[in-house]
C-alpha atoms as a PDB file:
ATOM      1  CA  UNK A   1     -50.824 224.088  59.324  1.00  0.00           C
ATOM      2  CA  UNK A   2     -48.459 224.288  56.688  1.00  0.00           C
ATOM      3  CA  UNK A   3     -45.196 221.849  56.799  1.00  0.00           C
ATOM      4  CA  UNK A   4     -42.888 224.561  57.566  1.00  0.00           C
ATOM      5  CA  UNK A   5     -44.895 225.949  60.576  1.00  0.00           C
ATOM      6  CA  UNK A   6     -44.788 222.955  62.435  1.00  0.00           C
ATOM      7  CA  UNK A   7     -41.553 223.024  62.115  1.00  0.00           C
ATOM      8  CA  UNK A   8     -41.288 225.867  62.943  1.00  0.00           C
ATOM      9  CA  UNK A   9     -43.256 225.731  66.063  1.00  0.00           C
ATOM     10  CA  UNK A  10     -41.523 222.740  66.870  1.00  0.00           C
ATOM     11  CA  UNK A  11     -38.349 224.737  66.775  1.00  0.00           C
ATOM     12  CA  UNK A  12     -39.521 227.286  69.514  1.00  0.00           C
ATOM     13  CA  UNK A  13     -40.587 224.512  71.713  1.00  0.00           C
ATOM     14  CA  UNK A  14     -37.291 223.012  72.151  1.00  0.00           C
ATOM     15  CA  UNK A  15     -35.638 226.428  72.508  1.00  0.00           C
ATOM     16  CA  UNK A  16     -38.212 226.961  75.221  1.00  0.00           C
ATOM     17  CA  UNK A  17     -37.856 223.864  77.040  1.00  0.00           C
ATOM     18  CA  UNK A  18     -33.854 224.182  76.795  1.00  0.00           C
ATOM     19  CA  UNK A  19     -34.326 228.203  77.896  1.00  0.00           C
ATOM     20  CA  UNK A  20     -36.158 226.268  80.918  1.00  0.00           C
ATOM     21  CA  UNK A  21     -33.829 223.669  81.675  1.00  0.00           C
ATOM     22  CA  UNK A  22     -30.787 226.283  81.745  1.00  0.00           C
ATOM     23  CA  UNK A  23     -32.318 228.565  83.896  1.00  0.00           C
ATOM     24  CA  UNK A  24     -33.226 225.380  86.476  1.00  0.00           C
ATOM     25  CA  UNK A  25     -29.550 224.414  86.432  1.00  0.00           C
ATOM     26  CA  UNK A  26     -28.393 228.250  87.164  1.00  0.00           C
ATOM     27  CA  UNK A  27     -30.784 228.472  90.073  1.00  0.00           C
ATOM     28  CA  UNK A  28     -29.551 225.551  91.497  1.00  0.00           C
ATOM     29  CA  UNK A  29     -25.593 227.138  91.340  1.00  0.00           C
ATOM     30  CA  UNK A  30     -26.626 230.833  92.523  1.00  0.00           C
ATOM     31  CA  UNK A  31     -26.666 232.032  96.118  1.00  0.00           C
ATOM     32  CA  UNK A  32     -24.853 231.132  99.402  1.00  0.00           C
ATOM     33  CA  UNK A  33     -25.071 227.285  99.478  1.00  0.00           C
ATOM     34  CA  UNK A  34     -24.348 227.237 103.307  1.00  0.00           C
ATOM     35  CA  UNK A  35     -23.323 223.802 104.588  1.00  0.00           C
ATOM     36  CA  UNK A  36     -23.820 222.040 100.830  1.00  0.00           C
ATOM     37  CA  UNK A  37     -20.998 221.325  99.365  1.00  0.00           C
ATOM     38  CA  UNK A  38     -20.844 221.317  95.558  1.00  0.00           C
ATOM     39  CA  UNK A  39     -20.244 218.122  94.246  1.00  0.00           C
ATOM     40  CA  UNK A  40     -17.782 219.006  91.251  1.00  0.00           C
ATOM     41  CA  UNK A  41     -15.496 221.139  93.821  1.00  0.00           C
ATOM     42  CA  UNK A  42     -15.386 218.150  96.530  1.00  0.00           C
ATOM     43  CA  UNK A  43     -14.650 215.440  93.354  1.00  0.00           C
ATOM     44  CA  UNK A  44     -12.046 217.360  92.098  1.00  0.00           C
ATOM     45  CA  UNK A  45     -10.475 218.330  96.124  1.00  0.00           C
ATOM     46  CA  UNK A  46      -9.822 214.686  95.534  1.00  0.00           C
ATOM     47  CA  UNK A  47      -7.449 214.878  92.962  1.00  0.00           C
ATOM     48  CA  UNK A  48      -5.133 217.682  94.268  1.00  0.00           C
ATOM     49  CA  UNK A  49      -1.872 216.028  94.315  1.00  0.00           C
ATOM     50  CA  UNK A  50      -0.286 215.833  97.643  1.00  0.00           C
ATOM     51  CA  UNK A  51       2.039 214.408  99.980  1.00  0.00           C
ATOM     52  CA  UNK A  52       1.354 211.639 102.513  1.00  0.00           C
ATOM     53  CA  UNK A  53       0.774 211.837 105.958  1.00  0.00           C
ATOM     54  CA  UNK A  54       3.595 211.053 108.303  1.00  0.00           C
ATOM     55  CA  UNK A  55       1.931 210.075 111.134  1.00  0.00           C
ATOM     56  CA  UNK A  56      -1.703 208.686 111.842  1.00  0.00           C
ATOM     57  CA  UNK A  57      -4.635 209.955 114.303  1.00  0.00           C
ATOM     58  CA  UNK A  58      -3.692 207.456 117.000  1.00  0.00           C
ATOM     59  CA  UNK A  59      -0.317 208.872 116.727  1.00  0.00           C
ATOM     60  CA  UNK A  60      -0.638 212.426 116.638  1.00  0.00           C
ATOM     61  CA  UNK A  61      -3.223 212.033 119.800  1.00  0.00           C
ATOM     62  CA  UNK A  62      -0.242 210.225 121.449  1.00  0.00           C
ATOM     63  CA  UNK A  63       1.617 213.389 121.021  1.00  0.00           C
ATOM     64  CA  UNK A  64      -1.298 216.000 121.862  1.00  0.00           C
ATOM     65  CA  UNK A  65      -2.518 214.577 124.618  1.00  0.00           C
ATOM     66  CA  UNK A  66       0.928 214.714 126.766  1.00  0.00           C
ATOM     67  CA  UNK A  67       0.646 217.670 129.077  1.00  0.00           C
ATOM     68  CA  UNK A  68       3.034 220.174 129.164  1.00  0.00           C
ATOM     69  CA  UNK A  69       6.420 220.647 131.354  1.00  0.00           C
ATOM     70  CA  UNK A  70       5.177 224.232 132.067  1.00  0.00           C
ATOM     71  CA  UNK A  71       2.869 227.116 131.175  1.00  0.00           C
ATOM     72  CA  UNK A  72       4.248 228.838 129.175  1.00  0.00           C
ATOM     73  CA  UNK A  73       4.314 233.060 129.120  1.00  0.00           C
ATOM     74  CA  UNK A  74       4.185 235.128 126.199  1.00  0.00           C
ATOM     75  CA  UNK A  75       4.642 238.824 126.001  1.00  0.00           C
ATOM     76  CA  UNK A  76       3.188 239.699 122.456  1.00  0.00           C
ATOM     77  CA  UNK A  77       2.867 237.934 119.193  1.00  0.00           C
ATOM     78  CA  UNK A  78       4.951 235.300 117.886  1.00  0.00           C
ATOM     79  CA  UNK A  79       7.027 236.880 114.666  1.00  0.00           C
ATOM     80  CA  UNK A  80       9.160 233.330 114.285  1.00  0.00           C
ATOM     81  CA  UNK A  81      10.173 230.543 116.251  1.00  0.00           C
ATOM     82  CA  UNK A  82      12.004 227.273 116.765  1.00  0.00           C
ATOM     83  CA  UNK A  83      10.505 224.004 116.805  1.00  0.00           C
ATOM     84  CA  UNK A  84      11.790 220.706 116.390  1.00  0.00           C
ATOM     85  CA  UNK A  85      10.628 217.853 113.997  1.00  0.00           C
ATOM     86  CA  UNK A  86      11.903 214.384 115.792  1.00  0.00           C
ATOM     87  CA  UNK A  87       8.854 213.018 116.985  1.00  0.00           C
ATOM     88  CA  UNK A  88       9.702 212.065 119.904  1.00  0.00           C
ATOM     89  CA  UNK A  89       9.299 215.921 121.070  1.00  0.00           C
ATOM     90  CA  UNK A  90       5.869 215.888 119.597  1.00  0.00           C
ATOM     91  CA  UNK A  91       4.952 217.322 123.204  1.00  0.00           C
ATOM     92  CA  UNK A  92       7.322 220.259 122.565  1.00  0.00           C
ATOM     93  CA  UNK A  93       5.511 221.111 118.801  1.00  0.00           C
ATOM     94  CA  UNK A  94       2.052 220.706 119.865  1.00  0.00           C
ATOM     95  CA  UNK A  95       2.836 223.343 122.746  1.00  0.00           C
ATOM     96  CA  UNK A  96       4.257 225.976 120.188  1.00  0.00           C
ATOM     97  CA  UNK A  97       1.263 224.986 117.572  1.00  0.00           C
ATOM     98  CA  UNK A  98      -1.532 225.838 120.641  1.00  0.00           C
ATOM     99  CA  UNK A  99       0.285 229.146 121.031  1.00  0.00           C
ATOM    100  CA  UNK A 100       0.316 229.552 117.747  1.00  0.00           C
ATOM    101  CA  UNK A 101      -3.613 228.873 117.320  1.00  0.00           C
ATOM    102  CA  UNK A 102      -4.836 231.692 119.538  1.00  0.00           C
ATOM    103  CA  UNK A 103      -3.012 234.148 117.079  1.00  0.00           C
ATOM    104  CA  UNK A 104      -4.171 232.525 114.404  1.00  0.00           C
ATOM    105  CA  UNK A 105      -1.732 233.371 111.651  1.00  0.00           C
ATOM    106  CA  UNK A 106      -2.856 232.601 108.398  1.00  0.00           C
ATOM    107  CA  UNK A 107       0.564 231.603 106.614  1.00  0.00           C
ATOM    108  CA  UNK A 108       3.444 229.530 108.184  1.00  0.00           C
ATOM    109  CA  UNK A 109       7.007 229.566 106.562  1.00  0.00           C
ATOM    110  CA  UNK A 110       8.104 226.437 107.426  1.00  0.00           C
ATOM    111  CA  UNK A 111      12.232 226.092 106.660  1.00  0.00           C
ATOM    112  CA  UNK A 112      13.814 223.104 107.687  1.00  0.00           C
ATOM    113  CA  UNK A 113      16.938 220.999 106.586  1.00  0.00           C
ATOM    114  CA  UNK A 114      16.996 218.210 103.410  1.00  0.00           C
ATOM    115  CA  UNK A 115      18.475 215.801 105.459  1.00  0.00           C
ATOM    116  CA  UNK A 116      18.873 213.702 102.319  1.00  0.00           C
ATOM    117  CA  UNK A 117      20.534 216.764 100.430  1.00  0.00           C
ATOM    118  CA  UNK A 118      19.237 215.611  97.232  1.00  0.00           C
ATOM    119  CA  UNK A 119      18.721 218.280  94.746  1.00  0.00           C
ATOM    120  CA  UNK A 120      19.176 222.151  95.120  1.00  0.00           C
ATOM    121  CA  UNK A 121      20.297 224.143  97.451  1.00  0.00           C
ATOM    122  CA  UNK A 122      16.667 225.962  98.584  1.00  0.00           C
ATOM    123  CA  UNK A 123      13.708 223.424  97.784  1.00  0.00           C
ATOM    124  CA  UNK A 124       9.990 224.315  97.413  1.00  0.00           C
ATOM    125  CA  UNK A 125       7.204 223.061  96.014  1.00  0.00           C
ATOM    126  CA  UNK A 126       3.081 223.491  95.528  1.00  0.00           C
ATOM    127  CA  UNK A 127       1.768 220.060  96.424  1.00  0.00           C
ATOM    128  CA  UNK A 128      -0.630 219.814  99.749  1.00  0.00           C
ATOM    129  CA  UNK A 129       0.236 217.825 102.687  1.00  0.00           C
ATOM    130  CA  UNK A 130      -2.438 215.101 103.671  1.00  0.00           C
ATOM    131  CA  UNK A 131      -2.948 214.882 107.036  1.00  0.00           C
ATOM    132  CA  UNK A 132      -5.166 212.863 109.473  1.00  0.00           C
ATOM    133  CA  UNK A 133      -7.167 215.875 109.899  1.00  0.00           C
ATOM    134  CA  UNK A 134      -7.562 216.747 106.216  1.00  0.00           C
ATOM    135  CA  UNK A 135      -5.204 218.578 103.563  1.00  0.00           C
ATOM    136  CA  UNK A 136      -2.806 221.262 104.130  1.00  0.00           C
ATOM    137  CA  UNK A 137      -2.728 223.430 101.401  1.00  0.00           C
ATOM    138  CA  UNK A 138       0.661 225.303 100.260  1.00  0.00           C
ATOM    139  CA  UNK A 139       0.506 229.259  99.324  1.00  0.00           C
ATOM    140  CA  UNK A 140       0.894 229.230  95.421  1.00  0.00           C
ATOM    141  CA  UNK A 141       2.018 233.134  95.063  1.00  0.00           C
ATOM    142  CA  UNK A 142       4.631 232.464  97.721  1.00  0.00           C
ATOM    143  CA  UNK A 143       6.119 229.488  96.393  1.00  0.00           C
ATOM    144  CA  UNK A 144       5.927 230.649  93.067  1.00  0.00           C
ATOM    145  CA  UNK A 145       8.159 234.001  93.895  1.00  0.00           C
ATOM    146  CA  UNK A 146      10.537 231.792  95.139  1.00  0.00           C
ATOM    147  CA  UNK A 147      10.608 229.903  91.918  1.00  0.00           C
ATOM    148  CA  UNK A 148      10.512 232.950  89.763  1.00  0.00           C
ATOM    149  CA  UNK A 149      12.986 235.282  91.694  1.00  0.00           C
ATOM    150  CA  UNK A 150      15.615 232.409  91.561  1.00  0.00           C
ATOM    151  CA  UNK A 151      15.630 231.204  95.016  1.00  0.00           C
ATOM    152  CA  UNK A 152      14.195 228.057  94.960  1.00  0.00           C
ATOM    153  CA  UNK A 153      13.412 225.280  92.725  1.00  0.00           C
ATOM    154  CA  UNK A 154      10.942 223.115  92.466  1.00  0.00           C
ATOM    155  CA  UNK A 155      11.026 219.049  94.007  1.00  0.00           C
ATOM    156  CA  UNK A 156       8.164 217.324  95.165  1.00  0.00           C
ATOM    157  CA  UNK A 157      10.195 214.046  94.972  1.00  0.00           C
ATOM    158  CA  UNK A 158      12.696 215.671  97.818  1.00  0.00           C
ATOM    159  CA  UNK A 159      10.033 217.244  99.528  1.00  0.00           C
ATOM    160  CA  UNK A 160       7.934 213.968  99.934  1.00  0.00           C
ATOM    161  CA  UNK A 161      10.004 212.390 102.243  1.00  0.00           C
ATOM    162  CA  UNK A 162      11.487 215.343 104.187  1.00  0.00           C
ATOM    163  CA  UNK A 163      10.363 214.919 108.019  1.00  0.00           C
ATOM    164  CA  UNK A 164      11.552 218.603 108.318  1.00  0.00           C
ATOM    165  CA  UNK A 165       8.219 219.314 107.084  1.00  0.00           C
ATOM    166  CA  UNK A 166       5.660 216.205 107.136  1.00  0.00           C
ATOM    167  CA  UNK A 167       6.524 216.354 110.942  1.00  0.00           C
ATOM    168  CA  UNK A 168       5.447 219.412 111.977  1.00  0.00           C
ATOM    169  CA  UNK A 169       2.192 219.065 109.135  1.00  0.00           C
ATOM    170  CA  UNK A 170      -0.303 217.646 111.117  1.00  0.00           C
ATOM    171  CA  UNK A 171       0.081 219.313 113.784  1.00  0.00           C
ATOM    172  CA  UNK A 172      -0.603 222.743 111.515  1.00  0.00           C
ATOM    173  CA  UNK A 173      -3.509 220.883 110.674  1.00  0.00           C
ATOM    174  CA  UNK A 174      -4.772 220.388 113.920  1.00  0.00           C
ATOM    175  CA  UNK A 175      -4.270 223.700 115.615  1.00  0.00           C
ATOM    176  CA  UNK A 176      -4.532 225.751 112.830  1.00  0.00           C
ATOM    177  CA  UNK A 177      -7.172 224.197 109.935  1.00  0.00           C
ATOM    178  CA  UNK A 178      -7.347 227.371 107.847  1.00  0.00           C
ATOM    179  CA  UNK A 179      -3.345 228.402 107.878  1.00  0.00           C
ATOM    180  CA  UNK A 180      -1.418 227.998 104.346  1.00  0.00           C
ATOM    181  CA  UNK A 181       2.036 226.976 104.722  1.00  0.00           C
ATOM    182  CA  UNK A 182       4.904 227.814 102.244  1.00  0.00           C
ATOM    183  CA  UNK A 183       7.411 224.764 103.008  1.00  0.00           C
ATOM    184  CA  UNK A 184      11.385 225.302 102.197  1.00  0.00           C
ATOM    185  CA  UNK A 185      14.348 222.840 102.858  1.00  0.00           C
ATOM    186  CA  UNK A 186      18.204 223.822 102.894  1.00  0.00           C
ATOM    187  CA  UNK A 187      20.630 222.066 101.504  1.00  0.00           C
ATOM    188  CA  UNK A 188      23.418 221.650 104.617  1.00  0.00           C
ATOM    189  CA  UNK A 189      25.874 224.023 102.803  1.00  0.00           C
ATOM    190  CA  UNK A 190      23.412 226.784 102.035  1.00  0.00           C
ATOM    191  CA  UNK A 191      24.921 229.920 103.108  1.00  0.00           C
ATOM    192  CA  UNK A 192      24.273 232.847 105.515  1.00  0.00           C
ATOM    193  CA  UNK A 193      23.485 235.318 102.852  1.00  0.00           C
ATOM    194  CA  UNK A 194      21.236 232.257 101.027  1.00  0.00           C
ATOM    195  CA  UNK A 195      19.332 232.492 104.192  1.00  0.00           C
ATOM    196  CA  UNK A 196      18.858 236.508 103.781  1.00  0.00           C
ATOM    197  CA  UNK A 197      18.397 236.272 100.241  1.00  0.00           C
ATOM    198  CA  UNK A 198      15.497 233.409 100.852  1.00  0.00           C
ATOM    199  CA  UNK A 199      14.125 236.106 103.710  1.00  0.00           C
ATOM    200  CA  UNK A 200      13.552 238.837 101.098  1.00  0.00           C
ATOM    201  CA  UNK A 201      11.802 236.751  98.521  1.00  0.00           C
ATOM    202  CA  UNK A 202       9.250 236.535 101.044  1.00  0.00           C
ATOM    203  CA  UNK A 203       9.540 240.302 102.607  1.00  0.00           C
ATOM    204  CA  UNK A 204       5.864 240.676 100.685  1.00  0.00           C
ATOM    205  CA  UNK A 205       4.260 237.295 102.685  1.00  0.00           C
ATOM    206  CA  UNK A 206       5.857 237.549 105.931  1.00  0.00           C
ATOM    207  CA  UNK A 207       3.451 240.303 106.963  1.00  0.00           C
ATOM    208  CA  UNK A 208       1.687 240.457 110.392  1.00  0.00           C
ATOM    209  CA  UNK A 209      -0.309 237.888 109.349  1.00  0.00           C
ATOM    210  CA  UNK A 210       2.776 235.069 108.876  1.00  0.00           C
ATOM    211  CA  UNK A 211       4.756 233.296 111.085  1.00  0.00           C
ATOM    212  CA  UNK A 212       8.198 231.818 110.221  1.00  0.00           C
ATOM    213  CA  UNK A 213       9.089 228.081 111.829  1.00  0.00           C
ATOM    214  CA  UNK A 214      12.428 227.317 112.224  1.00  0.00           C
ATOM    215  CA  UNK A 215      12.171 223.122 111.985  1.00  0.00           C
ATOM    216  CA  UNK A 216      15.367 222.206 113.522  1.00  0.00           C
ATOM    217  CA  UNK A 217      17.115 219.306 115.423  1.00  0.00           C
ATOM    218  CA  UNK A 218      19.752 219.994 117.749  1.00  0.00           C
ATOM    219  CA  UNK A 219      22.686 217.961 119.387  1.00  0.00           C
ATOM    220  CA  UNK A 220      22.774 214.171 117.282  1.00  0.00           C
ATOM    221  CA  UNK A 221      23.943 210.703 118.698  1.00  0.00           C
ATOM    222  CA  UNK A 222      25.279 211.732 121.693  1.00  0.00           C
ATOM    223  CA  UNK A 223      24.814 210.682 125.228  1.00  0.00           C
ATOM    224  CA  UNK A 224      21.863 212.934 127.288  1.00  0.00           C
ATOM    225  CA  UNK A 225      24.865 214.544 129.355  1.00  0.00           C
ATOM    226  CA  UNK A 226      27.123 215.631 126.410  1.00  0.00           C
ATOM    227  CA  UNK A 227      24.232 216.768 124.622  1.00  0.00           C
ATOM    228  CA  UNK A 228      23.240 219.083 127.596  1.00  0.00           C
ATOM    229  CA  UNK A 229      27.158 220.568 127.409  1.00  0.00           C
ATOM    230  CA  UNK A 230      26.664 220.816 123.408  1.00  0.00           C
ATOM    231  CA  UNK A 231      23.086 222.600 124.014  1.00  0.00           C
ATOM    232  CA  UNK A 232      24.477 225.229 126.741  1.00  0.00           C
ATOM    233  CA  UNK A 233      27.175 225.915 124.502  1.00  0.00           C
ATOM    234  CA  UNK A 234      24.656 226.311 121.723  1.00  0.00           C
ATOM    235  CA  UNK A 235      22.496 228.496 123.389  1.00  0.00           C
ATOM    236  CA  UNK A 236      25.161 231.264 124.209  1.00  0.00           C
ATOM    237  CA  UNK A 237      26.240 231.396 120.148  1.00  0.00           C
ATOM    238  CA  UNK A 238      22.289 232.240 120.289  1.00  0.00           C
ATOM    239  CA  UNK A 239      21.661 235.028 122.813  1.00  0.00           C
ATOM    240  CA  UNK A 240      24.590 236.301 121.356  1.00  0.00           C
ATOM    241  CA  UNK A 241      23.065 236.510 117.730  1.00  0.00           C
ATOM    242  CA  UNK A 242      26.905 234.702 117.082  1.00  0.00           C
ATOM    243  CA  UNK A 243      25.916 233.589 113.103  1.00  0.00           C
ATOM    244  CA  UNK A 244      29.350 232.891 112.523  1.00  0.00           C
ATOM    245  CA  UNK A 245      29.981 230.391 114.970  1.00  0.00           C
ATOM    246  CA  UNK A 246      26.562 229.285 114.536  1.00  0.00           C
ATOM    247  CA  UNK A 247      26.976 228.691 111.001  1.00  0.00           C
ATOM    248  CA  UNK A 248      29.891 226.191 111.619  1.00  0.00           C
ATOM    249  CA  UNK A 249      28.483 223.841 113.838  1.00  0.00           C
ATOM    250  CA  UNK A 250      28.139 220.192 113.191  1.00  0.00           C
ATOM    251  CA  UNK A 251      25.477 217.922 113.635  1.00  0.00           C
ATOM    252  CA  UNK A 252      26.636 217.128 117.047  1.00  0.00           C
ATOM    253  CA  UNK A 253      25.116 220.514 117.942  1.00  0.00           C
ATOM    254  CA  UNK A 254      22.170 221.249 115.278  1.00  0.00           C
ATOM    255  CA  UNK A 255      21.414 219.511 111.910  1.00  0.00           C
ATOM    256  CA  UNK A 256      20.794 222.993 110.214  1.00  0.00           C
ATOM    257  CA  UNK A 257      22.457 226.024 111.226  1.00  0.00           C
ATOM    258  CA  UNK A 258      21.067 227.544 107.965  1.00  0.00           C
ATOM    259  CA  UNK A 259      17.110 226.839 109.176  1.00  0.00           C
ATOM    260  CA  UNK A 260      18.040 227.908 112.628  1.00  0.00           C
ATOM    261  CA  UNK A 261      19.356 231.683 111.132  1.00  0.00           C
ATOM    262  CA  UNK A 262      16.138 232.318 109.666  1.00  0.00           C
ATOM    263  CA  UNK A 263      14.106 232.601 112.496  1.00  0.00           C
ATOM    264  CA  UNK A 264      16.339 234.306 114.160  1.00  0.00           C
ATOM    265  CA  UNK A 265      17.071 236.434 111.304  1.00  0.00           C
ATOM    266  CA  UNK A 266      13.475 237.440 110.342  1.00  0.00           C
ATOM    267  CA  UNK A 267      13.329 238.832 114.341  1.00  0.00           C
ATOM    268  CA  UNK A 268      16.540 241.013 113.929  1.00  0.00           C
ATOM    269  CA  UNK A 269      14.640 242.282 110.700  1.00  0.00           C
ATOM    270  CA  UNK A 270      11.367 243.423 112.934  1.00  0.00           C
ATOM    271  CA  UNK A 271      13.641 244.996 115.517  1.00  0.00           C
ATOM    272  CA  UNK A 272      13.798 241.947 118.228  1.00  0.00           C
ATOM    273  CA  UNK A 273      17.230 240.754 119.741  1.00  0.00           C
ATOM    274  CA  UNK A 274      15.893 238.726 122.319  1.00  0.00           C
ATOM    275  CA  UNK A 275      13.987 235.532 122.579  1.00  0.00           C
ATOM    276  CA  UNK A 276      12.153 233.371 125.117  1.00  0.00           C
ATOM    277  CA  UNK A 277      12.887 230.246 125.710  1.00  0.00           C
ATOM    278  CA  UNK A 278       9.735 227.643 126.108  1.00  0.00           C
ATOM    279  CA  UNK A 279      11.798 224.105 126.621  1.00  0.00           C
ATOM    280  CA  UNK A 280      15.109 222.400 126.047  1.00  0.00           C
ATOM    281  CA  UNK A 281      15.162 218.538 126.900  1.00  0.00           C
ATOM    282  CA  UNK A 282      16.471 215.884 124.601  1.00  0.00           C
ATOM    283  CA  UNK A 283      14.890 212.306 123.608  1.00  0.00           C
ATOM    284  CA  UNK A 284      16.898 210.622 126.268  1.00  0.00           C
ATOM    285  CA  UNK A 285      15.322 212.782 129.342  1.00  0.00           C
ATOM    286  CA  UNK A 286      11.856 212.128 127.479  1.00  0.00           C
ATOM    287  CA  UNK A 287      12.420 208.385 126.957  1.00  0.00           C
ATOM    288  CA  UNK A 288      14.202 208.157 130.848  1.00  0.00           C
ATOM    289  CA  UNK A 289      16.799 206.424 129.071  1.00  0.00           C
ATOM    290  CA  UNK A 290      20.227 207.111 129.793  1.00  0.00           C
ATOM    291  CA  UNK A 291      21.968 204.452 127.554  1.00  0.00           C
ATOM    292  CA  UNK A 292      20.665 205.799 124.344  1.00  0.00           C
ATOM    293  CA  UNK A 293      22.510 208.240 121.625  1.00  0.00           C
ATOM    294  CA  UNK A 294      19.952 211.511 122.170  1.00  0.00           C
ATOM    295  CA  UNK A 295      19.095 214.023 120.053  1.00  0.00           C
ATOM    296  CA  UNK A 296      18.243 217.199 121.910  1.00  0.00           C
ATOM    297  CA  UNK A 297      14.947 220.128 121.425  1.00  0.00           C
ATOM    298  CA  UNK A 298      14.754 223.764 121.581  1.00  0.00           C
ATOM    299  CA  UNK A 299      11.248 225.603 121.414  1.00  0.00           C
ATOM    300  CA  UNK A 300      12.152 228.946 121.642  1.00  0.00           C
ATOM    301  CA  UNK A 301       9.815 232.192 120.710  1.00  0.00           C
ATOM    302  CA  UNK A 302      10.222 235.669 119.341  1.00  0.00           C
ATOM    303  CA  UNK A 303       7.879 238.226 119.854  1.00  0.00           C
ATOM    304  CA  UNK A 304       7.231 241.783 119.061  1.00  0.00           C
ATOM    305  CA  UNK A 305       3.726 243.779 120.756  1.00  0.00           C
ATOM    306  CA  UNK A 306       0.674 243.755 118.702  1.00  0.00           C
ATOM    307  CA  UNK A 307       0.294 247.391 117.155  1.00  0.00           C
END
């Protein structure tokens, strides 16, 4: 055999054995994998930047495994509602959550205040949220209309620390593991028309499939029976739909009257002018401590009949 046909044949060898060796590799990545994971996606899950938790397991068991005041009853599916994000009413958000997981939305607009009220007015951002339970992952498309239609900006810095939003988190995490959230914080002088303008940036997301959470806080620092006058008073500027009044009130009613108008705004917009109330208490009635400064809860529903 003649110098060049060796190699030659040597050649077609290694082009064989490397024809072999891809086609080994691309068997092994074809097909359903089932329960395997591949390594390469579970490395790299690894590296998606996120937010820390705000609470641990122990913790968030504390909070799921008090009972609830009441049953509650529901007429329909939940379009937005109110929850708060003080801890202390953990109860209070688990219960809306488990309602919640038997509709099984697969998007939650989460608005809330930036207590800090650092930044811009409307806050977004794309980073997951850890959570004892595993990540929660943000929608991309939704954030990013908000970015590019001009009604939000970007902070991941802000967002970090905002219990608005790492509150309420885990407990997304635990009742509903597959739900995306889009999370947005308000500035404490974003306006009413902010709020709309913020409510059709989403029009496209906010489909049957998406829920909007109100994350608000009401009466602040006051004692558990002048924060029961400041919530009754509260709650008729609600039934009436009063925005204007609403919009006014200080923290010794509600810490964002901005957050509390969407919800209730994104209701009017599907037709509903009427809500259901699931609990109003405050941290001083929770704690049985009367010589506290409170902060009073709403959870509080609205719901439209599945079509």
């Amino acid at each position: 055999m003649s110098k060049f046909s060796a190699l030659k044949s040597g050649y077609c060898l290694f082009l064989l054995a490397v024809l072999l060796l891809s086609c080994a590799l691309s068997a092994a990545g074809c097909g359903p994998l089932g329960d395997k994971k591949d390594a390469k996606i579970e490395a790299d899950a690894k590296f998606v930047p996120s937010h820390p938790s705000f609470i641990t397991a122990q913790e968030l068991h504390s909070y799921l495994s008090l009972p609830k005041e009441k049953k509650y009853e529901l007429n329909g599916q939940i379009v937005s509602a109110v929850v708060p994000h003080h801890l202390v009413a953990g109860r209070l958000i688990a219960g809306v959550m488990e309602e919640l997981a038997a509709q099984e939305p697969a998007l939650l607009v989460i608005v809330g205040p930036n207590h800090a009220n650092k930044g811009g007015r409307i806050i977004t951002g794309y980073n997951a949220w850890q959570t004892p339970y595993g990540m929660v992952a943000v929608d991309q498309d939704a954030a990013s209309c908000l970015l590019k239609t001009g009604t939000a900006v970007i902070n991941e810095e802000v967002l970090a620390s905002e219990h608005s939003i790492g509150a309420l988190v885990p407990f997304v995490r635990y009742f509903l593991p597959q739900a995306k959230i889009v999370p947005v914080i308000l500035h404490h002088s974003v306006s009413l028309a902010e709020v709309k303008q913020l409510l059709q940036a989403l029009e496209a997301y906010l489909d049957h499939d998406a829920v909007l959470i109100s994350s608000v806080d009401f009466s602040h620092y006051l004692t558990r029976h002048e924060a029961q006058a400041k919530d009754r008073e509260t709650m008729r500027y609600m039934q009436n739909f009063d925005y204007l009044t609403l919009m006014r009130l200080g923290n010794d009613y509600l810490d964002s009257p901005a957050a509390l108008a969407a919800a209730f705004l994104r209701a009017q917009g599907k037709g509903i002018n009427d809500f259901t109330i699931l609990e109003n208490t405050n941290s001083g009635l929770l704690l049985q401590n009367d010589f506290i400064e409170t902060t009073s809860y709403f959870t509080l529903v609205f719901t439209e009949q599945a079509k």
